[in-house]
PDB file of N, CA and C in Angstrom:
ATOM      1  N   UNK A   1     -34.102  -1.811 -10.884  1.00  0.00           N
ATOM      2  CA  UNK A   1     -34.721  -0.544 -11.178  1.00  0.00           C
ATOM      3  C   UNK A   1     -36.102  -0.820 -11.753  1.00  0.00           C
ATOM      4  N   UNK A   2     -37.140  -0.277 -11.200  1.00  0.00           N
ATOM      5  CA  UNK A   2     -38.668  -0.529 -11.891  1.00  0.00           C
ATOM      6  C   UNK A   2     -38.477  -0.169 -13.454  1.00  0.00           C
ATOM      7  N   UNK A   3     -37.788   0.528 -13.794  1.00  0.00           N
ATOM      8  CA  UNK A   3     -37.576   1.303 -15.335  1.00  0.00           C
ATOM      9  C   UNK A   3     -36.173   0.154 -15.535  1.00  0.00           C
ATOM     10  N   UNK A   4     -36.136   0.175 -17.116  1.00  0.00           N
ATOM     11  CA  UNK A   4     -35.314  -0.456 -17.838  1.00  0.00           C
ATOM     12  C   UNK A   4     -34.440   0.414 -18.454  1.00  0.00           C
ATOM     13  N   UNK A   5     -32.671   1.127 -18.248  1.00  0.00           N
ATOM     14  CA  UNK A   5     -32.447   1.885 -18.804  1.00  0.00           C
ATOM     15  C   UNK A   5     -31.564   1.736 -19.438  1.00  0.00           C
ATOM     16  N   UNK A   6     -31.328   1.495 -21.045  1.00  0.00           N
ATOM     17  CA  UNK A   6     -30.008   1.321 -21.482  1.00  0.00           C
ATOM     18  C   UNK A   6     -28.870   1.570 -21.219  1.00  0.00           C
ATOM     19  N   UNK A   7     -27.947   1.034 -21.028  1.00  0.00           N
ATOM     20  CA  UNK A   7     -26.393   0.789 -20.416  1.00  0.00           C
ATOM     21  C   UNK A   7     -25.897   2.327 -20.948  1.00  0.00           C
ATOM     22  N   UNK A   8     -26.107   3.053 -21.658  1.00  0.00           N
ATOM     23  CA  UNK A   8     -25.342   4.283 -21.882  1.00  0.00           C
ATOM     24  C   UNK A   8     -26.013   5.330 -21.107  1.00  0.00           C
ATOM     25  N   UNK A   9     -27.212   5.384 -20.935  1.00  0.00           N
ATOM     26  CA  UNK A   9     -27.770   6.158 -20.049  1.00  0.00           C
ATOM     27  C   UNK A   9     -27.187   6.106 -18.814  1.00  0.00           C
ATOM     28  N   UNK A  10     -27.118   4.770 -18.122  1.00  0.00           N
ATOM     29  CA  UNK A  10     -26.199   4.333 -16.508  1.00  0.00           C
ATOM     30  C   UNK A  10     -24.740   4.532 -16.697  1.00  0.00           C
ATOM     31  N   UNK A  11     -23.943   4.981 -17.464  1.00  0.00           N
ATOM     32  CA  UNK A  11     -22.825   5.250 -17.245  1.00  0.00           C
ATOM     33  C   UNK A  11     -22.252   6.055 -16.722  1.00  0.00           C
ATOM     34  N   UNK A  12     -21.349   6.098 -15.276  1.00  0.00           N
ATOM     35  CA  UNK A  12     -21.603   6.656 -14.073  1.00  0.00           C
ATOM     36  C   UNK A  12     -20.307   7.860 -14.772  1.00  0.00           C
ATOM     37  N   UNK A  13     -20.074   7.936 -16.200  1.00  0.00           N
ATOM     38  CA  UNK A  13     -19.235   8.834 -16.827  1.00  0.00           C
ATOM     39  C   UNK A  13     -20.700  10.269 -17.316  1.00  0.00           C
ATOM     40  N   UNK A  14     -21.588   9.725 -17.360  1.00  0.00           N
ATOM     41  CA  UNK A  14     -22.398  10.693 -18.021  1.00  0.00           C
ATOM     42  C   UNK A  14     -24.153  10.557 -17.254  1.00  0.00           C
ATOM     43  N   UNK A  15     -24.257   9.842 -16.196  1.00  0.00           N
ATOM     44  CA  UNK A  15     -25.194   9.646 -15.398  1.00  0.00           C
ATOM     45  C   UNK A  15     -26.135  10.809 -15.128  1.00  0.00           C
ATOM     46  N   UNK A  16     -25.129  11.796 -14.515  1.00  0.00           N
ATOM     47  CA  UNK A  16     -25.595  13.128 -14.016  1.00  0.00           C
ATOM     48  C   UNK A  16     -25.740  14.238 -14.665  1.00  0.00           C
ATOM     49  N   UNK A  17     -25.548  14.188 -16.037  1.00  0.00           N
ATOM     50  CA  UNK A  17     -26.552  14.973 -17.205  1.00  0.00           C
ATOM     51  C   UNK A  17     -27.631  14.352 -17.308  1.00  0.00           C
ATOM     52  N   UNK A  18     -27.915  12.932 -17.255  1.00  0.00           N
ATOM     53  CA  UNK A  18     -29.492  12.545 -17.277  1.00  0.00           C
ATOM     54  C   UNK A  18     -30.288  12.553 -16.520  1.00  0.00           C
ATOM     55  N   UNK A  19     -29.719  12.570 -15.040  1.00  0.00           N
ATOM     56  CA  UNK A  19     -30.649  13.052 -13.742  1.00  0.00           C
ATOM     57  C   UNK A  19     -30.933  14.671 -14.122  1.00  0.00           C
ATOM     58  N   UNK A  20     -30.013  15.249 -14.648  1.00  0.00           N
ATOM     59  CA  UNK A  20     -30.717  16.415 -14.543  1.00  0.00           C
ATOM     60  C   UNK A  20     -31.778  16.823 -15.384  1.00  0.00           C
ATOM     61  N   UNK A  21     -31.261  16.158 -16.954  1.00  0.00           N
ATOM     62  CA  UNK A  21     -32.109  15.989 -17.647  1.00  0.00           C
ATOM     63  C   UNK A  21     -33.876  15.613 -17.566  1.00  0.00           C
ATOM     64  N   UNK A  22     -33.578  14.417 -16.416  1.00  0.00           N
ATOM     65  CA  UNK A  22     -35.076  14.049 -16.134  1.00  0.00           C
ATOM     66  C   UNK A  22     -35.053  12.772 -16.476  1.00  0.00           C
ATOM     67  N   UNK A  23     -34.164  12.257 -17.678  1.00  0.00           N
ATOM     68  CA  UNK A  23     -33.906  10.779 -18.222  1.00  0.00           C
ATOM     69  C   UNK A  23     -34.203   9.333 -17.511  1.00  0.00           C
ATOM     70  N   UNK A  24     -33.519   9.912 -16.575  1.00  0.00           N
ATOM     71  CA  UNK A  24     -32.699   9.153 -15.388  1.00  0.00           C
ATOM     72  C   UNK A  24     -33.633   9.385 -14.344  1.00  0.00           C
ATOM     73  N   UNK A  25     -34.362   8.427 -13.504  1.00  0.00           N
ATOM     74  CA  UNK A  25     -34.727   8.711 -12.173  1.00  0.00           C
ATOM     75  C   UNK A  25     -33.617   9.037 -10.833  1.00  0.00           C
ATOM     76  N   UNK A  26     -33.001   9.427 -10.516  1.00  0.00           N
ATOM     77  CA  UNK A  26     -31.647   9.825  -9.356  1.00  0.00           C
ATOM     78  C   UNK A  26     -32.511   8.646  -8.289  1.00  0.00           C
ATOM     79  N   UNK A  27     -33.494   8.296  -7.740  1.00  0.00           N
ATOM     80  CA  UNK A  27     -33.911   7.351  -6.846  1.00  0.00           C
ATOM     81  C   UNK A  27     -33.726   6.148  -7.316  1.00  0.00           C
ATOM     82  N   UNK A  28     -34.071   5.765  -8.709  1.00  0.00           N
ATOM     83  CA  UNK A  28     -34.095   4.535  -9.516  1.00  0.00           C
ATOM     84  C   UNK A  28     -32.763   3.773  -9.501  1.00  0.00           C
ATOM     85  N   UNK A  29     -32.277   5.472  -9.776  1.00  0.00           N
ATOM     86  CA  UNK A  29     -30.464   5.357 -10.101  1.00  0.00           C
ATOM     87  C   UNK A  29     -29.955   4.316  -8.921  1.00  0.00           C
ATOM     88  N   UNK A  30     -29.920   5.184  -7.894  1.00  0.00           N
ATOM     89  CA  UNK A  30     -29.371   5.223  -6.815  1.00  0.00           C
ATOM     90  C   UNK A  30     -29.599   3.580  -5.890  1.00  0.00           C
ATOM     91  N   UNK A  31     -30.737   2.919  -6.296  1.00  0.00           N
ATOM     92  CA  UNK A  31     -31.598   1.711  -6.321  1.00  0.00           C
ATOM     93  C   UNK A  31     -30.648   0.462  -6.707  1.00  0.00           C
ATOM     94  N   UNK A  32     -30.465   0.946  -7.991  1.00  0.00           N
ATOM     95  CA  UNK A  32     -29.792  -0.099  -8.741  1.00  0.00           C
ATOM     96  C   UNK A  32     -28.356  -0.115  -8.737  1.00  0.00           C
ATOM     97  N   UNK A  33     -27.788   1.028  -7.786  1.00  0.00           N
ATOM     98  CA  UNK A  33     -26.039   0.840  -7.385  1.00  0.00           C
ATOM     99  C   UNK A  33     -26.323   0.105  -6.443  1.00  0.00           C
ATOM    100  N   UNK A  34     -27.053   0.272  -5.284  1.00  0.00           N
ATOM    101  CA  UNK A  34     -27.450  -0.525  -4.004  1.00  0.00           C
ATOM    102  C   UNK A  34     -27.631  -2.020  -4.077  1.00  0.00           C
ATOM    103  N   UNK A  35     -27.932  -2.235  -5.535  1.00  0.00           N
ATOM    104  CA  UNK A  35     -28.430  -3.799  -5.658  1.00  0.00           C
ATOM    105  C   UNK A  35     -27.823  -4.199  -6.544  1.00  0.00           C
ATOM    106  N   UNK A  36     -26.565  -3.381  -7.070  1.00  0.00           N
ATOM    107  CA  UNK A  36     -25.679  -4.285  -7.590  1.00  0.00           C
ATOM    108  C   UNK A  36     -24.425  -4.900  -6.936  1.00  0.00           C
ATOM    109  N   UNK A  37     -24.414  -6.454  -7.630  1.00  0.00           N
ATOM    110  CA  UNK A  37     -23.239  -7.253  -6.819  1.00  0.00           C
ATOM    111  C   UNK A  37     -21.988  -6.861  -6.485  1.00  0.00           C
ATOM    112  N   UNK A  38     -21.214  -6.929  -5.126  1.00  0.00           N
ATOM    113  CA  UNK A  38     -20.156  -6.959  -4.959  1.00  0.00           C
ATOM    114  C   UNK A  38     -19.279  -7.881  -5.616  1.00  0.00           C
ATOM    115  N   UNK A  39     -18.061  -7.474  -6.492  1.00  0.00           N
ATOM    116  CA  UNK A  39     -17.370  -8.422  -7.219  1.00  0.00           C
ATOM    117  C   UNK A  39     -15.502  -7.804  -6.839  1.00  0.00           C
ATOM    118  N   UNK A  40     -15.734  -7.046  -5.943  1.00  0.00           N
ATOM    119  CA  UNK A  40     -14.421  -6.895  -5.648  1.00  0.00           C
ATOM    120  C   UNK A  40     -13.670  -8.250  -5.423  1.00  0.00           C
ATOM    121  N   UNK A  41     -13.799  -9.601  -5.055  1.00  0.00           N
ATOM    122  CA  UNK A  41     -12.749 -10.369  -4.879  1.00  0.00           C
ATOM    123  C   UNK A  41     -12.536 -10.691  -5.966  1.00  0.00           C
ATOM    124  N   UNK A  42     -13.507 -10.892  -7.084  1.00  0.00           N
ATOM    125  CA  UNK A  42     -12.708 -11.234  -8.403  1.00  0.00           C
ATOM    126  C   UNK A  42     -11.978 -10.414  -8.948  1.00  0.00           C
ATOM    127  N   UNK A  43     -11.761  -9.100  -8.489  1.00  0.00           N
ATOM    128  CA  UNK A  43     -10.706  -8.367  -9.167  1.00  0.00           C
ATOM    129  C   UNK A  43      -9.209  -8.773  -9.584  1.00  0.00           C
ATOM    130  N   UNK A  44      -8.364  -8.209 -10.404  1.00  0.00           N
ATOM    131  CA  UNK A  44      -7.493  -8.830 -10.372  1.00  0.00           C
ATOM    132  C   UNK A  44      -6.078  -7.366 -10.180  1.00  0.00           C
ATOM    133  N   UNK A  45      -5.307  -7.562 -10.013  1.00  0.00           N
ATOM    134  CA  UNK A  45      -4.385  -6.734  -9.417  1.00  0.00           C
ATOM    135  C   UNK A  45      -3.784  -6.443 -10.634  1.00  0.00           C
ATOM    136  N   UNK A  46      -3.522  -5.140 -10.776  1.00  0.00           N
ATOM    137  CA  UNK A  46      -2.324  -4.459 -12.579  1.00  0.00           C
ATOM    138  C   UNK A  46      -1.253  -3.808 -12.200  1.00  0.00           C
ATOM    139  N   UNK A  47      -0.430  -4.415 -12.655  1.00  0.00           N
ATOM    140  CA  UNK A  47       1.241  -3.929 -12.157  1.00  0.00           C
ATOM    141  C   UNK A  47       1.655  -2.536 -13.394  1.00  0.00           C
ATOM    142  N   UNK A  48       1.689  -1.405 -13.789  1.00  0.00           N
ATOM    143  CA  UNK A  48       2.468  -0.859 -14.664  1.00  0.00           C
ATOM    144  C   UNK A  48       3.915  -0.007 -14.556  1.00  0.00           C
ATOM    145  N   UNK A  49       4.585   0.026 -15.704  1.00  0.00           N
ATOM    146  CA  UNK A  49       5.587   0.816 -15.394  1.00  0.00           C
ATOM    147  C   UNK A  49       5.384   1.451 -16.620  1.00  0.00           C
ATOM    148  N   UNK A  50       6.690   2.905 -16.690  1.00  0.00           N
ATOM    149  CA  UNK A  50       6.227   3.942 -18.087  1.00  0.00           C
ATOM    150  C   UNK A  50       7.816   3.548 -18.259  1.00  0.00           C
ATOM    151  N   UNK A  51       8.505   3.319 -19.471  1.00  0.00           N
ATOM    152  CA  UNK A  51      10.138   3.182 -20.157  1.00  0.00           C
ATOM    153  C   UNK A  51      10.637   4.820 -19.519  1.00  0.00           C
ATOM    154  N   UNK A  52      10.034   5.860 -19.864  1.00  0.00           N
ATOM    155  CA  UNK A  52      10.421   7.013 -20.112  1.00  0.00           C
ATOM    156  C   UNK A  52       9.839   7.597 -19.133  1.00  0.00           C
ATOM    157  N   UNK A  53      10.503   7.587 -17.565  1.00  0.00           N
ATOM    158  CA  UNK A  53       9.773   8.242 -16.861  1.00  0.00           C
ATOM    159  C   UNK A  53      10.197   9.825 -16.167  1.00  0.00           C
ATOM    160  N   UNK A  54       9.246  10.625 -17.338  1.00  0.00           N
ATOM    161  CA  UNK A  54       9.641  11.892 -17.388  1.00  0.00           C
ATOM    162  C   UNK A  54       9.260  13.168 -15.942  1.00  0.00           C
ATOM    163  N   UNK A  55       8.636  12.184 -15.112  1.00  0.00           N
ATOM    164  CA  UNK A  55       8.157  13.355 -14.111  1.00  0.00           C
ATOM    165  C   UNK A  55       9.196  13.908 -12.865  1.00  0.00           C
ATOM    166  N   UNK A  56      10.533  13.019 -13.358  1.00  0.00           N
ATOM    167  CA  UNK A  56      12.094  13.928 -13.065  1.00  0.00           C
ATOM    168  C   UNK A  56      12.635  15.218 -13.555  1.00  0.00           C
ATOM    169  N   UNK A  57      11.602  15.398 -15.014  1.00  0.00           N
ATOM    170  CA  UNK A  57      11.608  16.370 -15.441  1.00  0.00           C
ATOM    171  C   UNK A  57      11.376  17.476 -15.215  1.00  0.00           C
ATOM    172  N   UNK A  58      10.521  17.465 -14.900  1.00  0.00           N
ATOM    173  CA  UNK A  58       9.017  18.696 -14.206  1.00  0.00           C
ATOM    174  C   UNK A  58      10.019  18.801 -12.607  1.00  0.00           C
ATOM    175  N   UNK A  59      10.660  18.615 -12.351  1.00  0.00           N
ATOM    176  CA  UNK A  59      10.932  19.149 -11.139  1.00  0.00           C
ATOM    177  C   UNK A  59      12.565  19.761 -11.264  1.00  0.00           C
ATOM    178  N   UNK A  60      13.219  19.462 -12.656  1.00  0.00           N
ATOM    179  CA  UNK A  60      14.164  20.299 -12.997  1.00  0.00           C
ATOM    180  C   UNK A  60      15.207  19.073 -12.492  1.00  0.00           C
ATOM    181  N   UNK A  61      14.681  17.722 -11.941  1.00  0.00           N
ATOM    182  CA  UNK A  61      16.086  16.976 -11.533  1.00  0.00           C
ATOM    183  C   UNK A  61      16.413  15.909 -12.303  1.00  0.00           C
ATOM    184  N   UNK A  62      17.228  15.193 -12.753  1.00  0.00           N
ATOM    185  CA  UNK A  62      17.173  14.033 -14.069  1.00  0.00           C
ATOM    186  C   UNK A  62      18.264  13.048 -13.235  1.00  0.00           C
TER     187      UNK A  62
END
């Protein structure tokens, strides 16, 4: 990005109040998703389960 923007500004949770704002360039933005690294193979895979799984509930069947 030609601009330097602190990591809370780029947080793609609150991004688009600062484009609208003006904060944020939306081209700049959009720049620096394009040119950031692919790291999907280092991902790593998350198994969860819930003890108490209540959404037997919500349908009236147990």
């Amino acid at each position: 990005m030609a601009e330097t923007y602190e990591i809370k500004l780029i947080d793609r949770r609150v991004v688009k109040r600062y484009v609208r704002k003006g904060i944020v360039d939306e081209k700049e933005y959009a720049a620096h998703l394009k040119a950031l690294p692919d790291l999907e193979g280092q991902a790593l895979s998350v198994e969860s389960a819930m003890e108490d799984d209540q959404l037997d509930d919500v349908d009236g069947e147990e």
